[in-house]
C-alpha atoms as a PDB file:
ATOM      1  CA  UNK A   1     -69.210 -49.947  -0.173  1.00  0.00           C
ATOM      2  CA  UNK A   2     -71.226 -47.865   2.648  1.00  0.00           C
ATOM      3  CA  UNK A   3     -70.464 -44.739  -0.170  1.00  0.00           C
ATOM      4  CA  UNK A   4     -72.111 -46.482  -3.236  1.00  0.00           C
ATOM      5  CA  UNK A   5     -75.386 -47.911  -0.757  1.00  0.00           C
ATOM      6  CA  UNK A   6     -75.579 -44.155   0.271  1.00  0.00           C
ATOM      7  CA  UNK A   7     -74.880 -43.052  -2.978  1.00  0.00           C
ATOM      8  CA  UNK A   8     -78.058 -45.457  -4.131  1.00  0.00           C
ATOM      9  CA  UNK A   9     -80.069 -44.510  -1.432  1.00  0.00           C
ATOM     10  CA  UNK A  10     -80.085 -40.213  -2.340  1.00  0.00           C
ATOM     11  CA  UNK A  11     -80.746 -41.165  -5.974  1.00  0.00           C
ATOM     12  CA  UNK A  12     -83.901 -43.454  -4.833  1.00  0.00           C
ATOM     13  CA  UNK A  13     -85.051 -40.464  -2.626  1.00  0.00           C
ATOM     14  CA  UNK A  14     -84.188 -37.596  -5.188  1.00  0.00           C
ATOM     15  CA  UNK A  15     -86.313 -40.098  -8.043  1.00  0.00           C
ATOM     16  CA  UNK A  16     -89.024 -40.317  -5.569  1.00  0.00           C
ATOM     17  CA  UNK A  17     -90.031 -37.639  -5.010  1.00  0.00           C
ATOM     18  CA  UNK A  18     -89.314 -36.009  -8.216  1.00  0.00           C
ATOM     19  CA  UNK A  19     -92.111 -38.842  -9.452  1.00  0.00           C
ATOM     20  CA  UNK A  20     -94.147 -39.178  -6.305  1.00  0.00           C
ATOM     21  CA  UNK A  21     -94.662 -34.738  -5.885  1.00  0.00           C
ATOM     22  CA  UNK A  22     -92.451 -33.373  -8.953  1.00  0.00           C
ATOM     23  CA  UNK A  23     -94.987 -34.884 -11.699  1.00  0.00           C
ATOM     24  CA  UNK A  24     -97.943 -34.712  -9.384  1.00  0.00           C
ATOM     25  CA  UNK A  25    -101.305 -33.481 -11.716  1.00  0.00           C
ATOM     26  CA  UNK A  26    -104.838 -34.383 -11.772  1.00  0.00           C
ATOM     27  CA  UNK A  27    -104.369 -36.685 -14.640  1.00  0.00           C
ATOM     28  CA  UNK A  28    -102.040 -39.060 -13.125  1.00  0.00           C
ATOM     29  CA  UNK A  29    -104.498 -38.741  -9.817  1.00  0.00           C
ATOM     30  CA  UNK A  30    -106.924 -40.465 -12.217  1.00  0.00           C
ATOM     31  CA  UNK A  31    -104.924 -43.073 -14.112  1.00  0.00           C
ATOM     32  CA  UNK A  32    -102.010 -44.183 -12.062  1.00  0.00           C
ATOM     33  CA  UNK A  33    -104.424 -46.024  -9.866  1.00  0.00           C
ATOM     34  CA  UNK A  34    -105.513 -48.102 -12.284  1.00  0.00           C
ATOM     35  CA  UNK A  35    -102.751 -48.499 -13.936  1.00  0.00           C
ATOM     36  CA  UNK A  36    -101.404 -49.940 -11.168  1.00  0.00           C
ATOM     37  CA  UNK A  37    -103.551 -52.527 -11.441  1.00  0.00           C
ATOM     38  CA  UNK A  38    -102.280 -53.742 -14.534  1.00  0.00           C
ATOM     39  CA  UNK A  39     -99.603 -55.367 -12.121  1.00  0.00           C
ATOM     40  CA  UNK A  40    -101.787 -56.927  -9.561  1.00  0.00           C
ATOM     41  CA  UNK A  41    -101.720 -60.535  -9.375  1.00  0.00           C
ATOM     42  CA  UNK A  42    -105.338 -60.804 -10.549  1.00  0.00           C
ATOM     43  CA  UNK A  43    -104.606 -59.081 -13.671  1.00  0.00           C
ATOM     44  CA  UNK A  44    -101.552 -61.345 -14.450  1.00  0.00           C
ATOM     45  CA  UNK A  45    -102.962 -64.600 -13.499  1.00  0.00           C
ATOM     46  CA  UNK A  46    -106.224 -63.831 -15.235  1.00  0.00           C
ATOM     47  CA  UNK A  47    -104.579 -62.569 -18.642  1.00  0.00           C
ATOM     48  CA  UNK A  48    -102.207 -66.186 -18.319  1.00  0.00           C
ATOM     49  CA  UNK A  49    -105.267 -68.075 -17.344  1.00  0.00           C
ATOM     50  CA  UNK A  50    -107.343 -67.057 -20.241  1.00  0.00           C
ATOM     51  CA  UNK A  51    -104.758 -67.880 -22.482  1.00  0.00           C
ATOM     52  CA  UNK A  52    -104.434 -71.535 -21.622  1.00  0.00           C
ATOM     53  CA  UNK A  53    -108.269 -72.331 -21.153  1.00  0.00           C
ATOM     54  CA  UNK A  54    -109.640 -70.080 -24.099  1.00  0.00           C
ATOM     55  CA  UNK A  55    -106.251 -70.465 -26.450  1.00  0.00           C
ATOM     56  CA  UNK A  56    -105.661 -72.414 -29.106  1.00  0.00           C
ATOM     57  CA  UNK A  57    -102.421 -74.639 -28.351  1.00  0.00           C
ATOM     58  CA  UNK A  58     -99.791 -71.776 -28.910  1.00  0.00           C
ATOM     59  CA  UNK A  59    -101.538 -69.923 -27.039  1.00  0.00           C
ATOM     60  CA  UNK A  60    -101.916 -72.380 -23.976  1.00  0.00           C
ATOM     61  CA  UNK A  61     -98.556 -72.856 -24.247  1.00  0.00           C
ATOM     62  CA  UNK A  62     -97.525 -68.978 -23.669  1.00  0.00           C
ATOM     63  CA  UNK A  63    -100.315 -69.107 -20.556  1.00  0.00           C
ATOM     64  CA  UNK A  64     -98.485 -72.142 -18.876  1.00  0.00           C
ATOM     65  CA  UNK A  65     -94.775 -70.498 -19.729  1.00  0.00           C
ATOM     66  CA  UNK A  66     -96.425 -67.346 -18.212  1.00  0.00           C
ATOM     67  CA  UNK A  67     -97.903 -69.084 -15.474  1.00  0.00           C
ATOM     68  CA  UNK A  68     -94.493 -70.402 -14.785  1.00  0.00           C
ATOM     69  CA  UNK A  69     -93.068 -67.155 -14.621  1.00  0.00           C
ATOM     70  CA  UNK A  70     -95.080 -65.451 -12.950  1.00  0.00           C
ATOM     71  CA  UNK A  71     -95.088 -68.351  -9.980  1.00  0.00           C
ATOM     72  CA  UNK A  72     -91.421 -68.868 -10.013  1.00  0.00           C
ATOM     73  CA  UNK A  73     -91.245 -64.844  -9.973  1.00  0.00           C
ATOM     74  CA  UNK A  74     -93.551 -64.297  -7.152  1.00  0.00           C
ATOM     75  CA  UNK A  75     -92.262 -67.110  -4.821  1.00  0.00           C
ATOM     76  CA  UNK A  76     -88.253 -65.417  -5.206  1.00  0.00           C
ATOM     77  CA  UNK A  77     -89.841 -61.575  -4.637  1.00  0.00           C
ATOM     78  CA  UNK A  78     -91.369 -62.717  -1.693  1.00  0.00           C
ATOM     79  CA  UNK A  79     -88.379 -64.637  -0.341  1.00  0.00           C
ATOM     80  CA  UNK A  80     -86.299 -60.846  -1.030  1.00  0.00           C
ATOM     81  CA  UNK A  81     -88.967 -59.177   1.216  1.00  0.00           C
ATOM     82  CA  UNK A  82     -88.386 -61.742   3.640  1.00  0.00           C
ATOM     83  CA  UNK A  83     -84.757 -61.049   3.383  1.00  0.00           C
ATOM     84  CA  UNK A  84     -84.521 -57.539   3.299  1.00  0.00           C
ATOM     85  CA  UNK A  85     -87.632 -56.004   5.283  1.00  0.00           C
ATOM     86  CA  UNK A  86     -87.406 -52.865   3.451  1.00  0.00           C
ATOM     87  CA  UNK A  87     -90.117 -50.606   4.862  1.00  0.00           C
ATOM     88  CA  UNK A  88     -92.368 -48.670   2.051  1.00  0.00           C
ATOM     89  CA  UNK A  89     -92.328 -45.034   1.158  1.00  0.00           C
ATOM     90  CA  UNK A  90     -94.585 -43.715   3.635  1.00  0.00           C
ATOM     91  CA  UNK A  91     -93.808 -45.434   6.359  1.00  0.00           C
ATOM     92  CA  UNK A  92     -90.255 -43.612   6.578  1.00  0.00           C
ATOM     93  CA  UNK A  93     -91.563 -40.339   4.494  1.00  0.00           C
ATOM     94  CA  UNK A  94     -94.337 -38.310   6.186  1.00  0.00           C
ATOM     95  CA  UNK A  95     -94.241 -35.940   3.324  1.00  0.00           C
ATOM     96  CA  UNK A  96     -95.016 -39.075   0.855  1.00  0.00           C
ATOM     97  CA  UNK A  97     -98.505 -38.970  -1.190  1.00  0.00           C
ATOM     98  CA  UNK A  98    -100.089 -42.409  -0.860  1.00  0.00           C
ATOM     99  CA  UNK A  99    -103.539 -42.624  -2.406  1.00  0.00           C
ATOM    100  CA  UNK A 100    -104.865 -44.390   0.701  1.00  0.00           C
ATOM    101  CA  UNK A 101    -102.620 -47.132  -0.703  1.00  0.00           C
ATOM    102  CA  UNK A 102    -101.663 -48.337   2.944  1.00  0.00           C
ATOM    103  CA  UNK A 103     -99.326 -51.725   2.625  1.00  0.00           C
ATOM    104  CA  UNK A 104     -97.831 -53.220   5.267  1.00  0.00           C
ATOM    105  CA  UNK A 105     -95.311 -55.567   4.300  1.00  0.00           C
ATOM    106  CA  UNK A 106     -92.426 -55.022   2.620  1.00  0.00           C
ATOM    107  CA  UNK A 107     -91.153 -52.536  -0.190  1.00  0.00           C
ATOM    108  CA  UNK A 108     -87.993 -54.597  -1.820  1.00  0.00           C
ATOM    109  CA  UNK A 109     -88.426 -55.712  -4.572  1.00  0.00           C
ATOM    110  CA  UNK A 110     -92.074 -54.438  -6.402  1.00  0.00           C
ATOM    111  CA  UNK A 111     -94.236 -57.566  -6.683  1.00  0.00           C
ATOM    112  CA  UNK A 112     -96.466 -55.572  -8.895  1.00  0.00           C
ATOM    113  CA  UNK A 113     -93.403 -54.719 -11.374  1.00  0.00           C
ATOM    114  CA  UNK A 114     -91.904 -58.250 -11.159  1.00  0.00           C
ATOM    115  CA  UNK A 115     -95.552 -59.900 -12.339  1.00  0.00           C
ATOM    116  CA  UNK A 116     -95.988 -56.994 -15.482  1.00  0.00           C
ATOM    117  CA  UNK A 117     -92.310 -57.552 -16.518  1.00  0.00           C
ATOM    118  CA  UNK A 118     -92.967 -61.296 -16.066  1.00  0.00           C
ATOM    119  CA  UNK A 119     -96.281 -61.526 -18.343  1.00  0.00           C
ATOM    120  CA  UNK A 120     -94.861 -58.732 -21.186  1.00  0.00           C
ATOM    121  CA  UNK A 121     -91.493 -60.606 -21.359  1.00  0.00           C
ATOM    122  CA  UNK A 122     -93.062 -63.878 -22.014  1.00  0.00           C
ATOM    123  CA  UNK A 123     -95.524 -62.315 -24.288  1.00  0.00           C
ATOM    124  CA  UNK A 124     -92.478 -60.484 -26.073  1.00  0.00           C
ATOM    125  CA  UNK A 125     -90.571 -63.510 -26.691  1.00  0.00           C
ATOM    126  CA  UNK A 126     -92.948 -64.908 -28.266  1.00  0.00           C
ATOM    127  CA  UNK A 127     -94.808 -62.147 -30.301  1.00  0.00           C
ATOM    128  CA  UNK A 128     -91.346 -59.771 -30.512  1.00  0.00           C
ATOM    129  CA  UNK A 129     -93.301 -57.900 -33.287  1.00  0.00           C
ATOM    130  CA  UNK A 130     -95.778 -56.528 -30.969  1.00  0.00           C
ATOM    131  CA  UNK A 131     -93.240 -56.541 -27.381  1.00  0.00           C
ATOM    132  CA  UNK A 132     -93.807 -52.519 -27.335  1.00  0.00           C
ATOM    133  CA  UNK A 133     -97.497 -53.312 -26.427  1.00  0.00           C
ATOM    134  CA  UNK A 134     -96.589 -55.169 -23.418  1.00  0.00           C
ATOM    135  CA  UNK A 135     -93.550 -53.757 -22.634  1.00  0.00           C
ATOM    136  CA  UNK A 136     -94.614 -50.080 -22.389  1.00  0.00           C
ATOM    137  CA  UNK A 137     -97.936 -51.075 -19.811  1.00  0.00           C
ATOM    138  CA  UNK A 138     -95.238 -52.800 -17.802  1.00  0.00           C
ATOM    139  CA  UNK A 139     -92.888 -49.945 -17.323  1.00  0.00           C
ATOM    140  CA  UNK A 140     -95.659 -47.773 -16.886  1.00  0.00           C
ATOM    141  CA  UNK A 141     -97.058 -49.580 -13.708  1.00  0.00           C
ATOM    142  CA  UNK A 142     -92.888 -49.876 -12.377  1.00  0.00           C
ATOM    143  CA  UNK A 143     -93.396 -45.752 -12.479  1.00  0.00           C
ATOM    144  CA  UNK A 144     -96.880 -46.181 -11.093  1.00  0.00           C
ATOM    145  CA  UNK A 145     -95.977 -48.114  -7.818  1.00  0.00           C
ATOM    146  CA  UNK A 146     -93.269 -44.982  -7.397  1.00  0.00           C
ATOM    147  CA  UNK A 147     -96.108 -42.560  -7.997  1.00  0.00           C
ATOM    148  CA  UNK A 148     -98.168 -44.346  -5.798  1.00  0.00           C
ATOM    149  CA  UNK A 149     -95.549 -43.718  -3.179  1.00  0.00           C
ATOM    150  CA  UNK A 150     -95.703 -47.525  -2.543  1.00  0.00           C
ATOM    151  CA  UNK A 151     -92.151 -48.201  -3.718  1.00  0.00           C
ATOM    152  CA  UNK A 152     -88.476 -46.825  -3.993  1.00  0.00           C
ATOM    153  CA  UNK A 153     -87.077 -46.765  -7.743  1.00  0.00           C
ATOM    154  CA  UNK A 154     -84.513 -48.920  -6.858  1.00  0.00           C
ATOM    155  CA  UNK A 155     -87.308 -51.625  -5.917  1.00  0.00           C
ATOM    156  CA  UNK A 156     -89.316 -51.006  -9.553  1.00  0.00           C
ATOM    157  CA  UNK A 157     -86.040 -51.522 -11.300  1.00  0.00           C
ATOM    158  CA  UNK A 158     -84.830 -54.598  -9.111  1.00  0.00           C
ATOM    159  CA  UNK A 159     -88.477 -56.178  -9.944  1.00  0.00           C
ATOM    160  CA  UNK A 160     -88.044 -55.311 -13.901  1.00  0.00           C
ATOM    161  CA  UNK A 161     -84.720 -57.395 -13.646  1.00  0.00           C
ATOM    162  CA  UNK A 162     -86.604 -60.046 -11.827  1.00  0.00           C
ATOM    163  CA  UNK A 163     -89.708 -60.290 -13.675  1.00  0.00           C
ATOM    164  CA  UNK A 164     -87.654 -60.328 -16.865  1.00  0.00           C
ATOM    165  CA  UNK A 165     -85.246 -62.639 -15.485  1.00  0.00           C
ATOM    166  CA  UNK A 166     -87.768 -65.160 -14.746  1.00  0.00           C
ATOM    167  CA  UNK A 167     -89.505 -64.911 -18.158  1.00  0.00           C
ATOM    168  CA  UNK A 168     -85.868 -65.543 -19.654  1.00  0.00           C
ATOM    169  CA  UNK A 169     -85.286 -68.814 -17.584  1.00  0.00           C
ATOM    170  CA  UNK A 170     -88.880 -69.900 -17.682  1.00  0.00           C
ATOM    171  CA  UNK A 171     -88.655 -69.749 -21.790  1.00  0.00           C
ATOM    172  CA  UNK A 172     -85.639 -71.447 -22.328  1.00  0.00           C
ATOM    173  CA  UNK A 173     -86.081 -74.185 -19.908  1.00  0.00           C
ATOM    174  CA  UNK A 174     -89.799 -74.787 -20.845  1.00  0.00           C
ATOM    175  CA  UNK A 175     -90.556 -74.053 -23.965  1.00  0.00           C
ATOM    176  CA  UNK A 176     -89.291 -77.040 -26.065  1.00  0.00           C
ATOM    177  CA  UNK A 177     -90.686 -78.641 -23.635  1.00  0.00           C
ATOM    178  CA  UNK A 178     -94.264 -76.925 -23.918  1.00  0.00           C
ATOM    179  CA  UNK A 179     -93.980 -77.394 -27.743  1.00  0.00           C
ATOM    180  CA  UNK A 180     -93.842 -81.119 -27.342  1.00  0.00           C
ATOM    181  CA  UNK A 181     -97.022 -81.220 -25.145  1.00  0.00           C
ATOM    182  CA  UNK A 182     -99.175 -79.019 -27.375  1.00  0.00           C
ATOM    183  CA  UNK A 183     -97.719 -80.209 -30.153  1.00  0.00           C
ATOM    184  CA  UNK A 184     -96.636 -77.449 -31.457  1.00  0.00           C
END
């Protein structure tokens, strides 16, 4: 077991640093920071909220399942950080670049990644035509909180699961439900 955690742990360093200094450029100095943002819990909760006070019933329905998932989400990554008390990037790194991005709790898993993956999975199940649109954004700010030297791969890809996961549960427990009450 102590082989495959070590094992794990190289890989997160080598993917680091291959996308926090290998893929460095001014570019990425420029959009990864807002991309990032994408992420943030304002973003989420705003795009959800708009949905259920400025959408027709469908729609309101999709903001409350995403609501839902982004809640349930957010309560379970924060209960992991409790658990876990991984320590960011560039707290352990020195040689880490952080875009003044100094955050002091904890690393494992990516609350940023769990809330995209939780909006663009609820959006994808129910618009699967267009789940590229919010799918790509979503694994774009996962990469961005590695960039950002905020997060560890392994924490990006732990919050993907998670904020996918949710979305998952939160649609098939709630949705028949939320079709009844907008009358869908």
């Amino acid at each position: 077991m102590n082989k495959i955690i070590r094992l794990i742990h190289l890989s997160d360093l080598k993917l680091l640093y291959m996308f926090n200094d290998g893929l460095k450029c001014s570019v990425f100095d420029r959009l990864i920071p807002f991309v990032t943002g994408l992420g943030s819990a304002f973003f989420t909760v705003a795009v959800s909220l708009v949905l259920v006070f400025w959408g027709n019933g469908r729609l309101q329905a999709i903001g409350c399942q995403s609501i839902a998932a982004l809640a349930s989400s957010h309560i379970f990554v924060h209960y992991l950080k409790k658990v876990f008390t991984r320590p960011r990037p560039f707290l352990n790194l020195s040689d880490i670049n952080t875009f003044n991005m100094h955050l002091y709790d904890y690393s494992f898993p990516s609350g940023h990644t769990t809330a995209a993956f939780s909006l663009a999975c609820t959006l994808s199940f129910h618009f699967p035509i267009l789940s590229w649109i919010f799918t790509i954004p979503a694994f774009i700010v996962g990469f961005s909180r590695v960039y950002m030297g905020v997060h560890y791969p392994s924490d990006v890809v732990v919050g993907m699961v998670i904020g996918a996961g949710f979305a998952a549960i939160n649609h098939i427990l709630f949705y028949s439900w939320m079709q009844q009450m907008f009358n869908l």
